[in-house]
Protein backbone atom coordinates (compact mmCIF):
# COMPACT_ATOMS: atom_id res chain seq x y z
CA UNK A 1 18.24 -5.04 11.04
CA UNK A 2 16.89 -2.98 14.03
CA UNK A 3 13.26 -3.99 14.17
CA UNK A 4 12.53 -1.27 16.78
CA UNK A 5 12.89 1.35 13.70
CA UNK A 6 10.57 0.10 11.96
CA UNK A 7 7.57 2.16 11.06
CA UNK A 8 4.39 0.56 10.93
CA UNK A 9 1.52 2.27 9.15
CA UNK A 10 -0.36 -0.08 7.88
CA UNK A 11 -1.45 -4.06 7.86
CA UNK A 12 0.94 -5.09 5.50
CA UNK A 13 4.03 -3.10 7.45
CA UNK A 14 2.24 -4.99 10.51
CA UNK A 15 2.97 -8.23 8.85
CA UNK A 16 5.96 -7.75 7.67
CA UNK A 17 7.52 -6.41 10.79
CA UNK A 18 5.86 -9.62 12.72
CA UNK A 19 7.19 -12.10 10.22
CA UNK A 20 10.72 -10.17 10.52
CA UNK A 21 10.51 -10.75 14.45
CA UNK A 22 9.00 -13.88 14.33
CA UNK A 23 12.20 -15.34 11.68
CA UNK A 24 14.79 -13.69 14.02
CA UNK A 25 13.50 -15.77 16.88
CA UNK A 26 13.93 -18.78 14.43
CA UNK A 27 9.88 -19.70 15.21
CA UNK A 28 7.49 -21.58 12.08
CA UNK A 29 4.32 -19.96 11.98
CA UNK A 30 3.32 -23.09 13.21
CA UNK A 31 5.35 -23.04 16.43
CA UNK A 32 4.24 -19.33 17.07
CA UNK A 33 0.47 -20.50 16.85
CA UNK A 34 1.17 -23.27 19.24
CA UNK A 35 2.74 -20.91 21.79
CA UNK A 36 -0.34 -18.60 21.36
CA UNK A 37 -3.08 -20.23 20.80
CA UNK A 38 -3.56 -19.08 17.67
CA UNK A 39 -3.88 -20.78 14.21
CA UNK A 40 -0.92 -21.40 11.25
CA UNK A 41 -3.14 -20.11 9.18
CA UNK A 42 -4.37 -17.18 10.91
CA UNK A 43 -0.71 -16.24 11.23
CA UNK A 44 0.49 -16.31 7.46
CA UNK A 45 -2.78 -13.93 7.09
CA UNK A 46 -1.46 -11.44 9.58
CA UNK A 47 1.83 -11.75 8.27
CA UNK A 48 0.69 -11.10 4.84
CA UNK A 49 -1.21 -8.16 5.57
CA UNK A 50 -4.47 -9.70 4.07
CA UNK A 51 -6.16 -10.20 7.89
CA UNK A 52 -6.80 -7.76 10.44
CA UNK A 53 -6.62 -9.52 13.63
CA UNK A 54 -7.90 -7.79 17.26
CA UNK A 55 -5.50 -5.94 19.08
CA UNK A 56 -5.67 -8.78 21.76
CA UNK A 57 -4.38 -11.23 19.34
CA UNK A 58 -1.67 -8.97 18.07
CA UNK A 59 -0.51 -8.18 21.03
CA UNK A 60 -0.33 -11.79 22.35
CA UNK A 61 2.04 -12.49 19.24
CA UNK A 62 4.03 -9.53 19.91
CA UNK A 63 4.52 -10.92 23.39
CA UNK A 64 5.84 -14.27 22.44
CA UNK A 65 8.08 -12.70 20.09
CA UNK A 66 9.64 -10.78 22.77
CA UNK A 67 8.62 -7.78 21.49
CA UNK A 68 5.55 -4.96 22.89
CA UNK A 69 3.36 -1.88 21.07
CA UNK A 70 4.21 1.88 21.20
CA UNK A 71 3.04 4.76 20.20
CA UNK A 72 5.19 7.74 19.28
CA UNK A 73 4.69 11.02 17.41
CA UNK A 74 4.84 10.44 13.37
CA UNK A 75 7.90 12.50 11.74
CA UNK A 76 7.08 14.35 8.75
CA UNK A 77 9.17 16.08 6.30
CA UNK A 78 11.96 15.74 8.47
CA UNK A 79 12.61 16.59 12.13
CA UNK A 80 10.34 18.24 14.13
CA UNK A 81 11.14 22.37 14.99
């Protein structure tokens, strides 16, 4: 699966598209936290969409997942004219 076309558009895309990442780096929640400082259970939150976590913290999990934020315009309806 290319995780790079995934769309994210809301917290529970966020967290499923982390989890996705975080499984094809073969990582436990658990190791993740210990790599960034952040806890199992905070993790398993994100993941399951129920926990909206700063931008700091998402990033710094995006990070040790090898993976970074962009922005790009949203399609709808099809390709743009």
């Amino acid at each position: 699966m290319d995780l790079s076309l995934f769309p994210i558009r809301s917290l529970r895309q966020a967290g499923v598209a982390l989890r996705a990442r975080r499984i094809a780096r073969q990582l436990s929640q658990k190791e993740l936290g210990k790599i960034t400082g952040t806890a199992q259970s905070t993790i398993s939150d994100v993941e399951n969409g129920v926990l909206s976590v700063s931008l700091d913290v998402y990033l710094r999990l995006l990070e040790a997942l090898g993976a970074e934020l962009s922005a790009k315009d949203r399609q709808v309806g099809g390709a743009k004219p």
